[in-house]
N, C-alpha and C. Protein backbone atom coordinates (compact mmCIF):
# COMPACT_ATOMS: atom_id res chain seq x y z
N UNK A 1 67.95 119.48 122.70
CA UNK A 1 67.34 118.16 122.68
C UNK A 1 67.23 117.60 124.09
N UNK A 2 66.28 116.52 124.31
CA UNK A 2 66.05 116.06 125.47
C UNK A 2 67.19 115.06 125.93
N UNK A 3 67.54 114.17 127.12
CA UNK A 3 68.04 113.57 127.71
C UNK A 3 68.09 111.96 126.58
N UNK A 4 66.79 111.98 126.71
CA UNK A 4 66.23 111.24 125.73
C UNK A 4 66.64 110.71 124.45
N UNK A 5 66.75 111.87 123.45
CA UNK A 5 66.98 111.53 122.40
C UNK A 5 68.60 111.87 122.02
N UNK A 6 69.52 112.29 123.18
CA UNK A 6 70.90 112.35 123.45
C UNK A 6 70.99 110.97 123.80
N UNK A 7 70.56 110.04 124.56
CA UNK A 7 71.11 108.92 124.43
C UNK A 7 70.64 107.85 124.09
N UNK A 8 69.61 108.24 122.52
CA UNK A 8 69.38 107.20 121.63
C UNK A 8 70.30 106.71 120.62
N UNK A 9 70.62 105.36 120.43
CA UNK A 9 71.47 105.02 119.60
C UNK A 9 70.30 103.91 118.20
N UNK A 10 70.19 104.72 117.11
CA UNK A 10 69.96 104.09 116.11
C UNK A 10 70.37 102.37 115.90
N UNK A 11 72.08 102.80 115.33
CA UNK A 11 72.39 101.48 115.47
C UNK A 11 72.53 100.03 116.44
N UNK A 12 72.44 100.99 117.78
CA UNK A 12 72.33 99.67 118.50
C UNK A 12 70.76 98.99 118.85
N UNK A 13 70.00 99.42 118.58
CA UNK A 13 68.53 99.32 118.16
C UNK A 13 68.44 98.14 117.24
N UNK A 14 68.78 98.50 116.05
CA UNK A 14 68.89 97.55 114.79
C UNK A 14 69.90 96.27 115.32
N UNK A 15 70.93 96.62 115.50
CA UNK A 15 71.74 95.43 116.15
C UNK A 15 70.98 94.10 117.47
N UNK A 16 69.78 95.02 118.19
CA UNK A 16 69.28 94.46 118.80
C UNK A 16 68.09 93.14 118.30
N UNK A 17 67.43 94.36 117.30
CA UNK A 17 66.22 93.51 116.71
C UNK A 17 67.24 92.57 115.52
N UNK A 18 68.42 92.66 115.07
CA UNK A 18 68.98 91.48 114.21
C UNK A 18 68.99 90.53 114.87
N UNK A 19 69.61 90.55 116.25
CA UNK A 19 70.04 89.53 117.30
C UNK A 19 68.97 88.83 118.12
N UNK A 20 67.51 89.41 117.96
CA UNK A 20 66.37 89.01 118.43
C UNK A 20 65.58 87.71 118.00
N UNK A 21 65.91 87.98 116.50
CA UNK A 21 65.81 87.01 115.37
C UNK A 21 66.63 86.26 115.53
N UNK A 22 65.75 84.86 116.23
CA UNK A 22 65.81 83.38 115.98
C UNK A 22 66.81 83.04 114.70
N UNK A 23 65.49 83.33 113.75
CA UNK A 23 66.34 82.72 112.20
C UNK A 23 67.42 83.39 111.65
N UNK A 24 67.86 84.80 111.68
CA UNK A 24 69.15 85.91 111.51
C UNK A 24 69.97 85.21 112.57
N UNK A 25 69.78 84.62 114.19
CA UNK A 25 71.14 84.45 114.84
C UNK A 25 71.26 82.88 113.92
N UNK A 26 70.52 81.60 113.58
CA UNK A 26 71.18 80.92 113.15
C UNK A 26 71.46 80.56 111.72
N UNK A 27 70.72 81.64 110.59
CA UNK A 27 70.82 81.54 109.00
C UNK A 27 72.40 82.04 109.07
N UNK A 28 72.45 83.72 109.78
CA UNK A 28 73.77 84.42 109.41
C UNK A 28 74.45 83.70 110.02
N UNK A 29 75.15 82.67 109.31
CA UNK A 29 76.75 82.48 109.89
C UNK A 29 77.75 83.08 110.07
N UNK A 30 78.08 84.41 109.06
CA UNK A 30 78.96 85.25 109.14
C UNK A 30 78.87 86.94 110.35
N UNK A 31 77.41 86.87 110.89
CA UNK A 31 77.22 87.67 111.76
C UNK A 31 76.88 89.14 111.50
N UNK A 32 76.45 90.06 112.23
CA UNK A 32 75.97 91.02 111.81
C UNK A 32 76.66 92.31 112.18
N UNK A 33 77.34 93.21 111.09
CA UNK A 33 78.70 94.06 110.86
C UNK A 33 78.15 95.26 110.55
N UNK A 34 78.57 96.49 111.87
CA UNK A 34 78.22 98.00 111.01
C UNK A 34 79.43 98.46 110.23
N UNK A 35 79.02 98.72 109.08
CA UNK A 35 79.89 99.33 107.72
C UNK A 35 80.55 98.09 107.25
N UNK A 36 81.60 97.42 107.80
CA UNK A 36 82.39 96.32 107.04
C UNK A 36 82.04 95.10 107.90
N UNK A 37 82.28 94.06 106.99
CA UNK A 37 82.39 92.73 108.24
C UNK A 37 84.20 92.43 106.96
N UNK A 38 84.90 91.93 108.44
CA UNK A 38 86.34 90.96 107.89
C UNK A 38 85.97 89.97 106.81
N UNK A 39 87.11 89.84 106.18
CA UNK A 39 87.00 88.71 105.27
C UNK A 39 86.93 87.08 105.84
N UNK A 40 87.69 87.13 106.72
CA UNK A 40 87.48 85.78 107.65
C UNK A 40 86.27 85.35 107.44
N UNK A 41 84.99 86.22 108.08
CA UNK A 41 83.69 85.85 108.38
C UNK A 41 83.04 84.90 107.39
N UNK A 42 82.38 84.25 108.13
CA UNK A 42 81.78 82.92 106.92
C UNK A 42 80.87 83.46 106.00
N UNK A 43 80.09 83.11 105.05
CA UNK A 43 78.69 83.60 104.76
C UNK A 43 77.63 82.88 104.72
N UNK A 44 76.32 82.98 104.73
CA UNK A 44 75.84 85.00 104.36
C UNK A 44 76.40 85.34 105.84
N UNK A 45 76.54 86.74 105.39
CA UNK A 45 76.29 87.88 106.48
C UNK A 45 75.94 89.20 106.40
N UNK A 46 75.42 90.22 107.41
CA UNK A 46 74.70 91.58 106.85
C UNK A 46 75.81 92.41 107.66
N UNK A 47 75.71 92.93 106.83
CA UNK A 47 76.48 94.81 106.95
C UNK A 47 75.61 95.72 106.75
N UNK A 48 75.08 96.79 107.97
CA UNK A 48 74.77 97.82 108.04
C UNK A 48 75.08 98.65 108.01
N UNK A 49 74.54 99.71 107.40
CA UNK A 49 75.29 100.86 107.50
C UNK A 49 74.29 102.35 107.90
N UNK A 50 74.34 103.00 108.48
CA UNK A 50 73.66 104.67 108.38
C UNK A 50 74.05 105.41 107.65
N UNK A 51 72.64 105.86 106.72
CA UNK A 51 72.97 106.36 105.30
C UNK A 51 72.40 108.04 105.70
N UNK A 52 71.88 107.89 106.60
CA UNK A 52 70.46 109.47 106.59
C UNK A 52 70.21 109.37 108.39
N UNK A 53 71.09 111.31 108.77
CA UNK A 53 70.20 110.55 110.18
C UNK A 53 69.98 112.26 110.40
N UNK A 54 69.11 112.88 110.26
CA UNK A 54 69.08 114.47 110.53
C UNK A 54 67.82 114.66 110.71
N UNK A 55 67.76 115.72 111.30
CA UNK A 55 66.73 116.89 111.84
C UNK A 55 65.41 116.93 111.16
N UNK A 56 64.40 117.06 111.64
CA UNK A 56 63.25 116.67 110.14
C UNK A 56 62.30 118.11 110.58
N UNK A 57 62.01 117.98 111.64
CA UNK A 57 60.69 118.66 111.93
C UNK A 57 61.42 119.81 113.15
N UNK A 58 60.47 121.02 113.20
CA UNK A 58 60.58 122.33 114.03
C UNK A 58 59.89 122.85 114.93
N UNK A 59 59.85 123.04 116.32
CA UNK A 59 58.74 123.86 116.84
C UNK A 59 60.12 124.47 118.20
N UNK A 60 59.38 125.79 117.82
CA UNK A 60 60.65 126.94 118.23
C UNK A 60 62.04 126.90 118.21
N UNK A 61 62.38 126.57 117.38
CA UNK A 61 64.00 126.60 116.84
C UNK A 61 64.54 125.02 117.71
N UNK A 62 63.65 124.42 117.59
CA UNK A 62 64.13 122.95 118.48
C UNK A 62 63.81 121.91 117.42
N UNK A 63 64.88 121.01 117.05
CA UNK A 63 64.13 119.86 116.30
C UNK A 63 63.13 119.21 117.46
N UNK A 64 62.09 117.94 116.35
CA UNK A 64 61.18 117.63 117.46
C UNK A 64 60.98 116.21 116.69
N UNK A 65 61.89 115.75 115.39
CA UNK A 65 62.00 114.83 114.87
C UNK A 65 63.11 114.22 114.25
N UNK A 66 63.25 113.65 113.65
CA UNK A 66 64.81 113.15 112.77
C UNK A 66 64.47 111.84 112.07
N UNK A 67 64.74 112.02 110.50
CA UNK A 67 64.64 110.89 109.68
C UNK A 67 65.98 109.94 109.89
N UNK A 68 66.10 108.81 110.22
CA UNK A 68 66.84 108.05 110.38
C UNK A 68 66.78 106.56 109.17
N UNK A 69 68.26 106.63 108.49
CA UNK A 69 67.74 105.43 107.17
C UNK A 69 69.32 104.81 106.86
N UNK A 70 69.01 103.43 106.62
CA UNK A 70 70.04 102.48 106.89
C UNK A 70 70.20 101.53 105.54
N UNK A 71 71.42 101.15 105.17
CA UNK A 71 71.35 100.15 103.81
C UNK A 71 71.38 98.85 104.82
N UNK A 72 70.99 97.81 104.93
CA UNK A 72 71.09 96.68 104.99
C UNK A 72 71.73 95.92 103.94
N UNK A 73 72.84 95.31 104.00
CA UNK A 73 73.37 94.11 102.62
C UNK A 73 73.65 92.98 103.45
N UNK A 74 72.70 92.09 102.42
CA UNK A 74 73.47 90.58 102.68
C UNK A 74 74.04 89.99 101.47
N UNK A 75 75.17 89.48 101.74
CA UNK A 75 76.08 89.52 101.28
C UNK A 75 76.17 87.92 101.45
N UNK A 76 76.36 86.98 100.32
CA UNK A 76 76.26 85.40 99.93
C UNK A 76 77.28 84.90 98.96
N UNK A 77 77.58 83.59 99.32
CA UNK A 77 79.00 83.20 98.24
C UNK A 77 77.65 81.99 97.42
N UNK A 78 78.29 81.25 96.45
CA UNK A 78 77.85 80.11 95.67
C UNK A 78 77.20 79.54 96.45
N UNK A 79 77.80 79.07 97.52
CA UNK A 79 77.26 77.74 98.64
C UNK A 79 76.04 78.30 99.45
N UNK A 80 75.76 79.79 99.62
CA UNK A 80 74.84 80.19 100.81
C UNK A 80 73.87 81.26 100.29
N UNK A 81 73.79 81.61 98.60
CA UNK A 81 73.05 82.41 98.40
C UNK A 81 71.66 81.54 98.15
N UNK A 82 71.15 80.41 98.54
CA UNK A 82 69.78 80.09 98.50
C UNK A 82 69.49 80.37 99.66
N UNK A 83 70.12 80.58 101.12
CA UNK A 83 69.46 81.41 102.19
C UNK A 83 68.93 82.85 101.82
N UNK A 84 69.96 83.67 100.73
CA UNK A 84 69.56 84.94 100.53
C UNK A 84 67.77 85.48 101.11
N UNK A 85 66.95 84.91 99.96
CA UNK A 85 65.10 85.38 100.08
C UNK A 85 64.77 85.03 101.28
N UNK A 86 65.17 84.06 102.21
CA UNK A 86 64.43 83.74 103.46
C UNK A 86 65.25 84.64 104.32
N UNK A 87 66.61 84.92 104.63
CA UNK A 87 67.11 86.18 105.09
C UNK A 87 66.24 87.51 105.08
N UNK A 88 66.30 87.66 103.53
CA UNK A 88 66.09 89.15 103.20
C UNK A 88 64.16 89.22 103.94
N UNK A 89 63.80 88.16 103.64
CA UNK A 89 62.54 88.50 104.51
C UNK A 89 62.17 88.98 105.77
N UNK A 90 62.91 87.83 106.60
CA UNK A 90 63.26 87.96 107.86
C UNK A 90 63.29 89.47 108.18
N UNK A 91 64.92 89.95 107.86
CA UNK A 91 65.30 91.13 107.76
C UNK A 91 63.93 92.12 107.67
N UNK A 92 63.30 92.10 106.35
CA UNK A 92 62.01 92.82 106.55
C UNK A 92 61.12 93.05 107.74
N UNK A 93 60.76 91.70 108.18
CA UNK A 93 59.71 91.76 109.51
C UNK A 93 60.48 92.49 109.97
N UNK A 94 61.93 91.76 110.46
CA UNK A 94 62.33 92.31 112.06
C UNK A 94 62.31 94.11 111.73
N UNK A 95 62.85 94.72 110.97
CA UNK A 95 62.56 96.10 111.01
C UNK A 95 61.57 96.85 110.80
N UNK A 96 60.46 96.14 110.22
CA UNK A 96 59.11 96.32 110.56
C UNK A 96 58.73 96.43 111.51
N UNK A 97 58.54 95.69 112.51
CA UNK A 97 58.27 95.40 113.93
C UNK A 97 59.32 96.45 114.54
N UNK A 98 60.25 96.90 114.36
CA UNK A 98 60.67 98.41 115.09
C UNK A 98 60.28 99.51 114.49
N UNK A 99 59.37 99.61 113.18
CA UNK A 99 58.94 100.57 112.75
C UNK A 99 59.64 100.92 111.81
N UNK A 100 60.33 100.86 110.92
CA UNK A 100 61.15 100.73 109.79
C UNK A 100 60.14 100.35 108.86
N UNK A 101 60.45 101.72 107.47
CA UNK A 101 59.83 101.27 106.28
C UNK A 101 60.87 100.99 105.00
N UNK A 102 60.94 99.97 104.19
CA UNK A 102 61.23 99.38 103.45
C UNK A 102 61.09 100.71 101.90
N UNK A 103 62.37 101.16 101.84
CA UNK A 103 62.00 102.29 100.31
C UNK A 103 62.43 101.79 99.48
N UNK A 104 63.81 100.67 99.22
CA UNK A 104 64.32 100.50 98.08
C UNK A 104 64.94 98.99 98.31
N UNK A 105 65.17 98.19 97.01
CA UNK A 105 65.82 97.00 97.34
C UNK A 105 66.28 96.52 96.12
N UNK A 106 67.51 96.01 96.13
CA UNK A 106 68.37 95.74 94.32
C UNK A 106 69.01 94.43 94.78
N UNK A 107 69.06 93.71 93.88
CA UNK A 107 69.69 92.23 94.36
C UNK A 107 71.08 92.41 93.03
N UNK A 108 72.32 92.56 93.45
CA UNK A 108 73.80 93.21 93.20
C UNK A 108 74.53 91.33 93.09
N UNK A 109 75.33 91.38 92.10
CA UNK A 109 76.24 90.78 91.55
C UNK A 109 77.56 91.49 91.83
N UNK A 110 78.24 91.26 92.63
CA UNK A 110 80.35 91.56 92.50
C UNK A 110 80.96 91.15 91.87
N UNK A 111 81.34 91.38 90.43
CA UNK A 111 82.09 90.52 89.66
C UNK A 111 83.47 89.94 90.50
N UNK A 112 84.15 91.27 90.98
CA UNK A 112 85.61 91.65 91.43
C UNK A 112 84.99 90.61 92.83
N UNK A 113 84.60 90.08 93.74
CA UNK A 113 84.68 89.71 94.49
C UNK A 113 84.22 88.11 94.57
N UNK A 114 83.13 88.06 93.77
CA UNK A 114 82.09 86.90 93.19
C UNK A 114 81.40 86.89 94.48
N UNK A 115 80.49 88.06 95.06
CA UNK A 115 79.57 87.96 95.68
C UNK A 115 78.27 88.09 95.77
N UNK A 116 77.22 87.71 96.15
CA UNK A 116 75.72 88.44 95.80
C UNK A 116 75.59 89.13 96.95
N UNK A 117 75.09 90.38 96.34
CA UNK A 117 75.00 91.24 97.58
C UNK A 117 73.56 91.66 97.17
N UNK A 118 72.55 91.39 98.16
CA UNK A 118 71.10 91.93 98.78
C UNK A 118 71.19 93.33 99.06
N UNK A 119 71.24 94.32 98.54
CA UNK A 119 70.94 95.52 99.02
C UNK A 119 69.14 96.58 99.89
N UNK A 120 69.17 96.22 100.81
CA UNK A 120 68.27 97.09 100.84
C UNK A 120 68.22 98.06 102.03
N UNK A 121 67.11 99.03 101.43
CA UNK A 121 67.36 100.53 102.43
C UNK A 121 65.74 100.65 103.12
N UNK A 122 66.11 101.05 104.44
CA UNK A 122 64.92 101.51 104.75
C UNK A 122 65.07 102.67 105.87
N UNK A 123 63.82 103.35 106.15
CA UNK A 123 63.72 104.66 107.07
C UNK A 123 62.86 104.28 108.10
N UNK A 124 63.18 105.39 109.16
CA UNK A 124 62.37 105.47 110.14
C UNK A 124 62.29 107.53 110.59
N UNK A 125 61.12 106.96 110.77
CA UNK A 125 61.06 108.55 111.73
C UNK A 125 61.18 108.77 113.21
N UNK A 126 61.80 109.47 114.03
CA UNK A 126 61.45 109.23 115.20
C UNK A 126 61.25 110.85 116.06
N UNK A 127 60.15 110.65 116.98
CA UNK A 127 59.61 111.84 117.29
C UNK A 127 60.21 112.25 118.96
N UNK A 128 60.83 113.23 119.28
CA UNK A 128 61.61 113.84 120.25
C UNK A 128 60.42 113.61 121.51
């Protein structure tokens, strides 16, 4: 692999375009967490995670691509899940605008926790 794509970082990409967003730095009160956020944290807040990040495409025994795909959850108590839809939109553009496509999305009830959790996943391709 090139220089290049040795020191691309997926997640700090996404962390960038969350933090880019105006309305994500002041809707999320609780802030934006890869894999877990603390319980402390206020809500809403999103937890990312990398679900898919491998090799896609071939030319002479060299990858020359890699599917890269991420769950996004926002995660809302009683008091903050009417931010949820204007979040989860947001969320949409901004990974749009890095090229991120939108495959799946489930809006999740926690009994055990009493949280609403926004689930959604999306991919990207990226070419070496």
């Amino acid at each position: 692999m090139s220089d290049i794509t040795d020191s691309f970082d997926a997640k700090a990409e996404l962390l960038r375009a969350f933090e880019s967003s105006d309305l994500l730095s002041r809707e999320v009160a609780g802030g934006f967490h890869n894999k877990v956020a603390p319980e402390v944290e206020p809500f809403p807040r999103i937890v990312y995670q990398e679900i898919r990040n491998s090799d896609e495409d071939y030319a002479d025994n060299e990858s020359t691509s890699a599917i890269v795909a991420f769950q996004i959850s926002i995660f809302s108590d009683e008091e903050t899940v009417s931010k949820e839809t204007k979040i989860a939109k947001e969320v949409d553009e901004v990974l749009k605008i890095i090229g991120y496509k939108r495959y799946d999305s489930i809006d999740l009830y926690e009994d055990d926790t009493k949280r609403h959790h926004k689930a959604m996943r999306y991919r990207k391709k990226y070419f070496f």
